[in-house]
Protein backbone atom coordinates (compact mmCIF):
# COMPACT_ATOMS: atom_id res chain seq x y z
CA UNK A 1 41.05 -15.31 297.71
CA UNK A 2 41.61 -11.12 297.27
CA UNK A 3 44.89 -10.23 298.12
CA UNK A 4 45.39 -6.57 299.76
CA UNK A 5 49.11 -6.72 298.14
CA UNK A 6 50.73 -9.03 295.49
CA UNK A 7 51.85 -11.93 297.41
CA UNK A 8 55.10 -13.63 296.91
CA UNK A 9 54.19 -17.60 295.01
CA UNK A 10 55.43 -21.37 295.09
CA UNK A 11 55.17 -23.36 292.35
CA UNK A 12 52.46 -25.78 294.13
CA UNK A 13 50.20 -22.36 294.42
CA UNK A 14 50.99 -21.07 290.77
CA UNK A 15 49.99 -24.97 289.26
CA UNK A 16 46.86 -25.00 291.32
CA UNK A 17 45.40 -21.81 291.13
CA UNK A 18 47.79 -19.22 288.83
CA UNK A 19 49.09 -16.55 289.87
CA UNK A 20 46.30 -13.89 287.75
CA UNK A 21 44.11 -15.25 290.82
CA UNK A 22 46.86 -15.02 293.77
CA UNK A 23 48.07 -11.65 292.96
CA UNK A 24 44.74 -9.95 292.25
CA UNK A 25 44.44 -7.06 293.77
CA UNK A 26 40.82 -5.49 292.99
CA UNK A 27 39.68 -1.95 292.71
CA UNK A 28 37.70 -0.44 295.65
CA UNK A 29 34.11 -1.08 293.59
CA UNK A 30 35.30 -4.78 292.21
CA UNK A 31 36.47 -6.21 295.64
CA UNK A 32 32.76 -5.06 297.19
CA UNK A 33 31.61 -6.64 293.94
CA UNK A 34 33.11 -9.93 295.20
CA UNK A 35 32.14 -10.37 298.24
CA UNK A 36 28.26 -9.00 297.72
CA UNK A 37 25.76 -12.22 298.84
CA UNK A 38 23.44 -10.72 296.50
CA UNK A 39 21.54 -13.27 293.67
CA UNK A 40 21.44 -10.72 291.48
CA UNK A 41 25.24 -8.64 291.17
CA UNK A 42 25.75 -6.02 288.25
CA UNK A 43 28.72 -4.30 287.86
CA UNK A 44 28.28 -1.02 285.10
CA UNK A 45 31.24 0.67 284.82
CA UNK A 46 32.77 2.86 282.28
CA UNK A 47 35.79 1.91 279.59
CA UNK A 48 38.93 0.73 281.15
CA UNK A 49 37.22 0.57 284.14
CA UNK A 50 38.31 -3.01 285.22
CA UNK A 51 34.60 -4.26 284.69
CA UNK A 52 35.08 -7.35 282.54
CA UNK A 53 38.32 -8.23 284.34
CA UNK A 54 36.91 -7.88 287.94
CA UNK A 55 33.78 -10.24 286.52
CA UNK A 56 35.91 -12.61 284.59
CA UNK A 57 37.84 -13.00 287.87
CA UNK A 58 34.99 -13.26 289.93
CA UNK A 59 33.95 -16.34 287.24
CA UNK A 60 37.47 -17.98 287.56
CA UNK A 61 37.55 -17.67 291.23
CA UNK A 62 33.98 -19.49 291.53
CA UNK A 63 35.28 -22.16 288.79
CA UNK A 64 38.45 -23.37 290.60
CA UNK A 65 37.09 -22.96 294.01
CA UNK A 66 38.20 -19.90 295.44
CA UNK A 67 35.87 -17.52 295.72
CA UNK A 68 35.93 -15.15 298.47
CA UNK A 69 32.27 -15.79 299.13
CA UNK A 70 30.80 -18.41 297.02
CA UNK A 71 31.27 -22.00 297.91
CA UNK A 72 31.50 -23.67 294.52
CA UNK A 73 29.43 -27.21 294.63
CA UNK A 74 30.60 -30.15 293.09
CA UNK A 75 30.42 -30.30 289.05
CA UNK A 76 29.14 -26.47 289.38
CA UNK A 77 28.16 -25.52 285.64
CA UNK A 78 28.70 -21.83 284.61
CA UNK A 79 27.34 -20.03 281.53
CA UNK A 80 29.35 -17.12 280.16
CA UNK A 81 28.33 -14.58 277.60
CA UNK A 82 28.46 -11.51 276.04
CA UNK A 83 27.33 -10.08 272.97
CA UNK A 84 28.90 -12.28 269.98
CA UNK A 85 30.65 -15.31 269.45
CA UNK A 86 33.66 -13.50 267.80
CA UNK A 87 33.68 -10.88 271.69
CA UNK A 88 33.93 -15.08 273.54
CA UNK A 89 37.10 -16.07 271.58
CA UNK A 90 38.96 -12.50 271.27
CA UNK A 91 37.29 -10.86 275.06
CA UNK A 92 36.25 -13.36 277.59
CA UNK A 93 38.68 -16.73 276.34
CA UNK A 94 41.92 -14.83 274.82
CA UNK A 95 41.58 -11.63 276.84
CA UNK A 96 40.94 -12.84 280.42
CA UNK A 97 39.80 -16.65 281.09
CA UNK A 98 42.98 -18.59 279.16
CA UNK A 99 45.07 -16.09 281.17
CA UNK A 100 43.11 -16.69 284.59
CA UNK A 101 42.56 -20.55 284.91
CA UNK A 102 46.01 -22.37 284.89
CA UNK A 103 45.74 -24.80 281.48
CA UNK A 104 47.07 -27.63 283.63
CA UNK A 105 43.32 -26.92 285.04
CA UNK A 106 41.60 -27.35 282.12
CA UNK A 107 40.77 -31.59 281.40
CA UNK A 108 39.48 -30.62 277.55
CA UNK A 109 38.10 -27.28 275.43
CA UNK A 110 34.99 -28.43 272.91
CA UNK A 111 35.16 -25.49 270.30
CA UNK A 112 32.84 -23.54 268.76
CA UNK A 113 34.94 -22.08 266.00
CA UNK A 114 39.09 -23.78 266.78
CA UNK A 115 40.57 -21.90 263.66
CA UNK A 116 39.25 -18.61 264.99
CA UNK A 117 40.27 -20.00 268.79
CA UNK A 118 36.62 -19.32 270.28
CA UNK A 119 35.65 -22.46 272.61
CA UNK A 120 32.08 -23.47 273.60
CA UNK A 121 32.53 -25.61 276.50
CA UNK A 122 35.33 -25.93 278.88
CA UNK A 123 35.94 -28.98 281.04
CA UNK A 124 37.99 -28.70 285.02
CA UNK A 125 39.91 -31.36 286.53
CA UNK A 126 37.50 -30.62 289.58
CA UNK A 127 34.34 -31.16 287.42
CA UNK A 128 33.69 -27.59 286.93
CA UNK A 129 32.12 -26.97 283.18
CA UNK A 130 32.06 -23.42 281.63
CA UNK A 131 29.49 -23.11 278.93
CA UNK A 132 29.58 -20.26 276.54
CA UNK A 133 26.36 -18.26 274.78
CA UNK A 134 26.23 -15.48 272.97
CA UNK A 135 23.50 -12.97 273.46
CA UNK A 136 22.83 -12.66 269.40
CA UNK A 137 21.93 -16.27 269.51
CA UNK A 138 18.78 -14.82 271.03
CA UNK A 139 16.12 -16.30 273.84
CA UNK A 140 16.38 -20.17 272.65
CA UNK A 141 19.86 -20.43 273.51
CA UNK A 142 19.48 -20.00 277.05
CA UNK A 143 16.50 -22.13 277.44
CA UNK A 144 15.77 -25.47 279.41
CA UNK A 145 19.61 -25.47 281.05
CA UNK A 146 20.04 -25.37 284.39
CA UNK A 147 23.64 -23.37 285.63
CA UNK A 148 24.88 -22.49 288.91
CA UNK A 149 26.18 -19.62 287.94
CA UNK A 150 25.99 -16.94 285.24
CA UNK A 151 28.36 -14.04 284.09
CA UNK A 152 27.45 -12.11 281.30
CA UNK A 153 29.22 -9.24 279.89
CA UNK A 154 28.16 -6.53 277.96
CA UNK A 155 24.40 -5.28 276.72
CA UNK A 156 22.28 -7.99 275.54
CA UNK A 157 21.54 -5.89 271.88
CA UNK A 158 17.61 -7.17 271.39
CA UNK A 159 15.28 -8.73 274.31
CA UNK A 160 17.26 -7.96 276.72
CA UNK A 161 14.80 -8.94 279.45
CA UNK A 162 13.20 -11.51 277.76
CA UNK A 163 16.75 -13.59 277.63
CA UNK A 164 17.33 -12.30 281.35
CA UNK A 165 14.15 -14.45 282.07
CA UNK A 166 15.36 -17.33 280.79
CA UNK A 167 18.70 -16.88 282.30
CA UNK A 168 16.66 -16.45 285.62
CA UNK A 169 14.68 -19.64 284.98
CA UNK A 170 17.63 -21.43 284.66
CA UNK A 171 19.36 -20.58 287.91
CA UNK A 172 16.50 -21.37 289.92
CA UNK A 173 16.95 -25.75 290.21
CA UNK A 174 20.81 -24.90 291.84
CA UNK A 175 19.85 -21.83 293.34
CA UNK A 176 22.80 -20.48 291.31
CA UNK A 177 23.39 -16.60 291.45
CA UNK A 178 24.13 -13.67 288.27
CA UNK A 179 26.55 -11.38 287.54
CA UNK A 180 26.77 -9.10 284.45
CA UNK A 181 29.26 -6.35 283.67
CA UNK A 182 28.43 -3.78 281.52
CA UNK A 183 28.61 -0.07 279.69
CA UNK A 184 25.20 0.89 279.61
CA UNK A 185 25.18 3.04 276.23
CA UNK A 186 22.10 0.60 274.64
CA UNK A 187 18.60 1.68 276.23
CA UNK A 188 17.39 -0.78 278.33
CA UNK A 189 14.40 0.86 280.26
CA UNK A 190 13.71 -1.99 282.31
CA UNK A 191 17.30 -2.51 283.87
CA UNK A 192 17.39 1.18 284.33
CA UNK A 193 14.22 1.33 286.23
CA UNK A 194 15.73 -1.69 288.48
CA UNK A 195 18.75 0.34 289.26
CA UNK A 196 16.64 3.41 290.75
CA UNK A 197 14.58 0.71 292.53
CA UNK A 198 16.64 -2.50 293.21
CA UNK A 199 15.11 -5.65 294.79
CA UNK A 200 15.97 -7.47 297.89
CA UNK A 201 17.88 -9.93 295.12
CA UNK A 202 19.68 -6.72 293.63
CA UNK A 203 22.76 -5.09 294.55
CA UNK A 204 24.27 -2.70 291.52
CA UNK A 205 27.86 -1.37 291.35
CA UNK A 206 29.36 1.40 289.66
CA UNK A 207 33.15 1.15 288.84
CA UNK A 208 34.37 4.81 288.50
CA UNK A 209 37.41 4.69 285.54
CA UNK A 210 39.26 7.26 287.67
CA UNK A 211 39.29 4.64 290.43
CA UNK A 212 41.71 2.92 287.67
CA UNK A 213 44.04 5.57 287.57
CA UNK A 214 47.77 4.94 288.85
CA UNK A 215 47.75 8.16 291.44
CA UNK A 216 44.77 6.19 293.38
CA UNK A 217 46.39 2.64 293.14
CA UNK A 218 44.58 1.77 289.70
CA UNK A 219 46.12 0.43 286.68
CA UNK A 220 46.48 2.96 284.13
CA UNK A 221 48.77 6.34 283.47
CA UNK A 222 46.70 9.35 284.61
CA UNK A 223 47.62 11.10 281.57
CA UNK A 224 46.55 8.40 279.03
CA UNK A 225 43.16 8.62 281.14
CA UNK A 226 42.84 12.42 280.75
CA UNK A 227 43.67 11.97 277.11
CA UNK A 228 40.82 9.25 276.64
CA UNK A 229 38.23 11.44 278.84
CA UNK A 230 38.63 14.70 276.35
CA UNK A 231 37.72 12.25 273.13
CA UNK A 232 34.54 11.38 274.80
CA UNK A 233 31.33 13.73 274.20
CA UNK A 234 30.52 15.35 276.77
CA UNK A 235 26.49 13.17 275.93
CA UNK A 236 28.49 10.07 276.96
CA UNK A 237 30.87 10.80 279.47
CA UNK A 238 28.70 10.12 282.51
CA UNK A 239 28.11 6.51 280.60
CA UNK A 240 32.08 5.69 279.41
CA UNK A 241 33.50 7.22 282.69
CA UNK A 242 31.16 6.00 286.03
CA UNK A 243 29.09 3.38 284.07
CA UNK A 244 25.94 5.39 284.41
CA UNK A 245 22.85 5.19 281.83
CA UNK A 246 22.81 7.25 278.65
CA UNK A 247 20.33 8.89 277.90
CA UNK A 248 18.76 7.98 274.56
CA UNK A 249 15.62 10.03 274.46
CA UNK A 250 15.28 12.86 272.19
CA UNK A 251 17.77 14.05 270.04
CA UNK A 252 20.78 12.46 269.31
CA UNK A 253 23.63 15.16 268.44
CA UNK A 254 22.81 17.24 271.36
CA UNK A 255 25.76 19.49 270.67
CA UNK A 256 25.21 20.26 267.17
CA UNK A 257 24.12 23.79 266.51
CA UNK A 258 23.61 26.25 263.41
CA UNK A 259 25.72 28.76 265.78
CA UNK A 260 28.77 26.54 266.01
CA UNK A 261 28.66 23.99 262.91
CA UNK A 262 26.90 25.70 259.90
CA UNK A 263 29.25 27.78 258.02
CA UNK A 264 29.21 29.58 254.85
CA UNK A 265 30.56 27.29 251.62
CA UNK A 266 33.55 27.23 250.09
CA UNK A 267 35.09 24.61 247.79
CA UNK A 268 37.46 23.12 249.62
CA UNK A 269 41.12 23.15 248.16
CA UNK A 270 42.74 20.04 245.85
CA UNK A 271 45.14 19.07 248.29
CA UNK A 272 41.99 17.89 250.96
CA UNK A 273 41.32 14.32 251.10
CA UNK A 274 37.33 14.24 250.08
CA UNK A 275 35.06 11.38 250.43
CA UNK A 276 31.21 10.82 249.24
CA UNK A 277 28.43 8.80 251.09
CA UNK A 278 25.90 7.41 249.32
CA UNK A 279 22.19 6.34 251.16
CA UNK A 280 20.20 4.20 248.54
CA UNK A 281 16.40 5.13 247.90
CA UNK A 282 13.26 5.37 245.87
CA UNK A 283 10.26 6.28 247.44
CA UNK A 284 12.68 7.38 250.82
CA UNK A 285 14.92 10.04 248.80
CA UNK A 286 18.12 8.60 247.42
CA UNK A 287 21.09 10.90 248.95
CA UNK A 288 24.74 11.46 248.14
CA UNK A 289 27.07 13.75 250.41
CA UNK A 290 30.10 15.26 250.03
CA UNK A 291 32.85 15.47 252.80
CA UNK A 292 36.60 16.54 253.13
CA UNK A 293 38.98 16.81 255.82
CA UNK A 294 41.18 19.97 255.84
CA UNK A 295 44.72 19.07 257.01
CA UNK A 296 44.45 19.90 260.46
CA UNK A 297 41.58 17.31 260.65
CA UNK A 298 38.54 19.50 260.19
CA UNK A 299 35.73 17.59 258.66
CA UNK A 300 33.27 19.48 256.02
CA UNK A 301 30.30 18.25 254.80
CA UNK A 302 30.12 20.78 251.50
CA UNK A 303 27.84 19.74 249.02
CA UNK A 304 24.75 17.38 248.95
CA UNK A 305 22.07 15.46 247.26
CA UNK A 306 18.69 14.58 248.13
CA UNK A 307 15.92 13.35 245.79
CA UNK A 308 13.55 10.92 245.95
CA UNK A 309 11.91 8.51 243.10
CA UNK A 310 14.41 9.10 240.47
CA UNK A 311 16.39 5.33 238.74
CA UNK A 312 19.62 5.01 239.63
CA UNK A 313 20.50 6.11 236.17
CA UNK A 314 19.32 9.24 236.52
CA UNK A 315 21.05 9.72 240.42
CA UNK A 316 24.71 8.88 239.22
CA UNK A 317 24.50 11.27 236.14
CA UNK A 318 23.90 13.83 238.58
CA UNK A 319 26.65 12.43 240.87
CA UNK A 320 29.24 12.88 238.29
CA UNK A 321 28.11 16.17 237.11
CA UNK A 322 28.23 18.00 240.63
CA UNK A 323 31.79 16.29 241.47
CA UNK A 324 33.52 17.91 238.29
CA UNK A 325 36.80 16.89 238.34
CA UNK A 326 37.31 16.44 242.38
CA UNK A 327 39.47 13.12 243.09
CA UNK A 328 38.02 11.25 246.32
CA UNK A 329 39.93 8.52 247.94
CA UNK A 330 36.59 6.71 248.05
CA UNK A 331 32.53 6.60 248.03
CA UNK A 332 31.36 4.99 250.65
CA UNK A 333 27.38 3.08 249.91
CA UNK A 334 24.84 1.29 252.12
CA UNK A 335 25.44 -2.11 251.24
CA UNK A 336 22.97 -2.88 249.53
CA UNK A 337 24.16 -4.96 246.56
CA UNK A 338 22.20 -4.53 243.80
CA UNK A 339 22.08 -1.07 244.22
CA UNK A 340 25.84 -1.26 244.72
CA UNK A 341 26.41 -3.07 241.44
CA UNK A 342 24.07 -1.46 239.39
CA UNK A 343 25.65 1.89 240.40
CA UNK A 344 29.27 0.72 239.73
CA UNK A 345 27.53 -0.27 236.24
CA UNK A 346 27.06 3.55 235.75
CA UNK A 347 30.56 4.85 236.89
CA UNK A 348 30.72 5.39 240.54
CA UNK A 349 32.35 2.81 241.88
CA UNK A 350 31.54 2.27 245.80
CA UNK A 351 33.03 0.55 248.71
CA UNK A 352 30.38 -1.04 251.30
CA UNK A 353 29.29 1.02 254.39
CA UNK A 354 30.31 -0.93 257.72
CA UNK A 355 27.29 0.25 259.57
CA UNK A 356 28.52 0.45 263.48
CA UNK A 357 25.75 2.86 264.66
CA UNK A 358 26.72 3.59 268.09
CA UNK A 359 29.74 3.70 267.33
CA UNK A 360 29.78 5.95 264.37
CA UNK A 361 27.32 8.48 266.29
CA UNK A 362 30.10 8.65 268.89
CA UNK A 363 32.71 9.47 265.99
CA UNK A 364 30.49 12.33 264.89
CA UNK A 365 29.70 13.15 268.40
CA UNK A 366 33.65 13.52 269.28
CA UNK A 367 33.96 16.20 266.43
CA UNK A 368 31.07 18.18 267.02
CA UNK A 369 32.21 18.79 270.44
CA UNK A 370 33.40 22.30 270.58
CA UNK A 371 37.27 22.51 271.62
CA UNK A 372 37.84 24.78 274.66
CA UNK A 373 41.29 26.18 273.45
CA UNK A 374 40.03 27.26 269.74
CA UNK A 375 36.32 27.82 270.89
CA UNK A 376 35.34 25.60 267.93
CA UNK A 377 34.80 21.93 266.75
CA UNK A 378 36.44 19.85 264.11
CA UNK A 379 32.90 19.34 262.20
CA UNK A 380 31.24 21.46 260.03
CA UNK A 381 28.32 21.90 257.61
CA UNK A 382 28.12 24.16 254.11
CA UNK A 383 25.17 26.47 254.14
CA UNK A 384 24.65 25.20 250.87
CA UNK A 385 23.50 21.81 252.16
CA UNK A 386 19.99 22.29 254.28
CA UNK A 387 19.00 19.52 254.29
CA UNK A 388 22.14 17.56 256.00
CA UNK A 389 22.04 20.23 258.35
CA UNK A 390 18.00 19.95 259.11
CA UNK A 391 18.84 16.15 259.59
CA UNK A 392 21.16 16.44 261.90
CA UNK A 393 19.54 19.20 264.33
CA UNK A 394 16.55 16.83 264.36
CA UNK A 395 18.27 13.44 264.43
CA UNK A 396 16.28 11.54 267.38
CA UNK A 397 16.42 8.37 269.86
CA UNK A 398 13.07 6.02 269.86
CA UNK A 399 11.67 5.76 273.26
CA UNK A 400 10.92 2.32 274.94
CA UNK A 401 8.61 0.99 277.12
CA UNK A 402 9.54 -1.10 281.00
CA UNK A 403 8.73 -4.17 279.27
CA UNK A 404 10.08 -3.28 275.79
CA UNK A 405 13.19 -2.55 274.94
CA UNK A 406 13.70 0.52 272.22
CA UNK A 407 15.51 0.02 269.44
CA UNK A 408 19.37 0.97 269.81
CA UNK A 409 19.23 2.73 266.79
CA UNK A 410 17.71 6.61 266.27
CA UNK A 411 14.59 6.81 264.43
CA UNK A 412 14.69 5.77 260.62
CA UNK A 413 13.14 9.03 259.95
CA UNK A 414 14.67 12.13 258.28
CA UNK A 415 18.08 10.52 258.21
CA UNK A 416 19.14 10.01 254.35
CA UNK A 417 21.47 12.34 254.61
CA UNK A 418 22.66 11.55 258.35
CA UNK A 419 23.77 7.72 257.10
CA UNK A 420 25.94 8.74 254.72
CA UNK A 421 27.76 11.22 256.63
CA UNK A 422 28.25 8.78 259.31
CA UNK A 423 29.61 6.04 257.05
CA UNK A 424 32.44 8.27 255.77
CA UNK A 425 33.40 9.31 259.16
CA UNK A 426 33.00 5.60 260.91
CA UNK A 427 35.16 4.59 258.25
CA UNK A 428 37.87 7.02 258.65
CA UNK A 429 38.21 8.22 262.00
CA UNK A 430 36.08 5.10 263.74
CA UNK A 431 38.01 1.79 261.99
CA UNK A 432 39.67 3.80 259.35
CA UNK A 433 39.54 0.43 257.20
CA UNK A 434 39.37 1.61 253.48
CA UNK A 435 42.14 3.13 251.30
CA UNK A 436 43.36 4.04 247.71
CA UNK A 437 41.54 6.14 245.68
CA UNK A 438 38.31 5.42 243.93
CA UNK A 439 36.15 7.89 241.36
């Protein structure tokens, strides 16, 4: 049921089906997405994109009975899932499914969490059932079911194809089909190396987000694309913008370069709001760095610390001797709590690190990048701190196997400095989540 326009409704229609389903118009990728026969459908796409909605519509089309190509059997069970349970209650129930399937539909909701609205089961008044997973619940949770139809959404973060396999096992009694949307920035060797060689099962889609711009018959304002697009580094922008694989092998901050970011010290002015990072270690070097943001939002990493197999004692004396009489808003720690508390015990009091890897690299990534206008980027490193600057120049991706999946996050080599400086910055300019002023 893909409309070519928005059509004009009765109430009969609205009550029976809702009129998210009889006025969807899809995107050029999506609608192919729809009607593909294939077992196996992926749709990678970038941000904004219209992945998740195209799939979740795909899901609620199959559910009620509607789907453009997909007859949907009687008491048809569907799993959905994506990467946690909080991503079901705020992404795939709040965000698209409650809005998609009429309520009047739904005979009951069992919950997996009610005060935090994110529901495990939901029951049809045509006998439909939509199960709910989450991909951090690991392997066991898809075992030994049997669905006739799966839609997943997002990267599966560890054993990726292992929980595929038991997703696959499960469709085989109904001879139920798959379909995953995704934004492949986690490496997943395996699924790449289906892409470039797909199986008679396969059929992959690529949802383009320019295809979502308003000028083509998308969704969104042009401009508030463009403005998106030239936050992106330019490592990720195949990834966020056409849903193509990043690449995650070798090093990390590929545009980060003694040339452009290492600059000669200076002690940056009172007025700057300063921050320090602190990386906990014994036999791995404790490290403390020292950022501050100039007021046109220029980030400096200016002093730093690096020594291994000293106490604690011993670290935070040194701490307060090199800041002086500097005022920091705060000093951001790896949470680790007894180093936390035993640290606070010797004056420098710490907020926890929220540790978002991806997402902080991207943070760091976005100011490295070199501004065309002012030839220059909004990150920079002292001369007077080597070692942060060795770190990052050599900062590097693990490589996987096509059976094993790498880790998602960059070799825990070399990095002591690296963490810190990416918990200040997550923490401002990613979630921005911490305030007052701490010493």
């Amino acid at each position: 049921m893909l409309s070519e326009t928005p059509l004009t409704l009765n109430d009969e229609q609205i009550d029976a089906y809702g009129s998210e389903i009889l006025c969807y118009v899809p995107l050029p990728t999506p609608k192919n997405f729809h009607r593909s026969r294939k077992k196996f459908r992926w749709l990678f796409g970038g941000n904004r994109s219209s992945k998740t909605h195209s799939n979740m519509m795909d899901c609620s089309m199959f559910a009620l009975g509607v789907h453009p190509d997909k007859v949907t059997p009687p008491g048809a069970r569907i799993c959905c899932a994506t990467i946690r349970w909080a991503d079901i209650g705020t992404i795939l129930w709040e965000g698209k499914l409650s809005t998609m399937i009429p309520p009047q539909r739904i005979s009951s909701i069992a919950w997996h969490n009610k005060g935090e609205n994110i529901p495990s089961r939901l029951s049809l008044d045509n006998g439909t059932i939509i199960e709910f997973r989450a991909f951090e619940q690991g392997r066991e949770a898809f075992q030994g079911v049997a669905w006739d139809a799966f839609y997943g959404d997002e990267q599966m973060a560890r054993d990726s194809k292992i929980i595929f396999q038991e997703i696959q096992r499960g469709l085989i009694d109904k001879r139920g089909f798959y379909a995953h949307s995704m934004t492949p920035l986690i490496p997943m060797p395996w699924l790449e190396q289906r892409t470039l060689n797909p199986g008679e099962a396969d059929e992959f889609f690529f949802c383009d987000l320019n295809d979502n711009r308003k000028s083509r018959g998308g969704y969104l304002d042009d401009d508030e694309i463009d403005l998106m697009i030239s936050e992106w580094p330019s490592e990720v922008q195949d990834t966020r913008i056409r849903g193509l694989f990043a690449s995650f092998e070798g090093v990390v901050f590929k545009n980060f370069s003694r040339r452009d970011h290492v600059i000669p010290h200076f002690r940056p002015p009172p007025e700057w709001d300063k921050y320090r990072g602190i990386d906990f270690g014994f036999s791995n070097p404790f490290a403390c760095v020292w950022l501050a943001v100039s007021p046109d939002g220029e980030w400096h990493v200016y002093r730093e610390y690096h020594v291994p197999g000293k106490l604690l004692r011993v670290h935070a004396a040194e701490i307060k001797r090199r800041s002086g009489d500097e005022s920091y808003r705060w000093t951001c720690a790896d949470h680790d709590a007894q180093g936390r508390a035993e640290i606070n015990d010797y004056g420098i009091n710490t907020v926890p690190a929220r540790k978002s890897i991806l997402s902080g690299i991207e943070v760091m990534q976005r100011f490295m990048m070199v501004r065309d206008e002012i030839k220059k980027p909004r990150f920079f490193v002292h001369d007077n701190c080597p070692v942060s600057a060795s770190q990052l120049g050599g900062y590097r991706w693990p490589e996987g196997t096509d059976t094993k999946d790498p880790k998602e996050d960059p070799l825990k080599k070399d990095d002591h400095c690296v963490d810190p400086i990416r918990y200040v910055m997550y923490a401002v300019e990613g979630k921005g989540y911490f305030s007052g002023v701490l010493r």
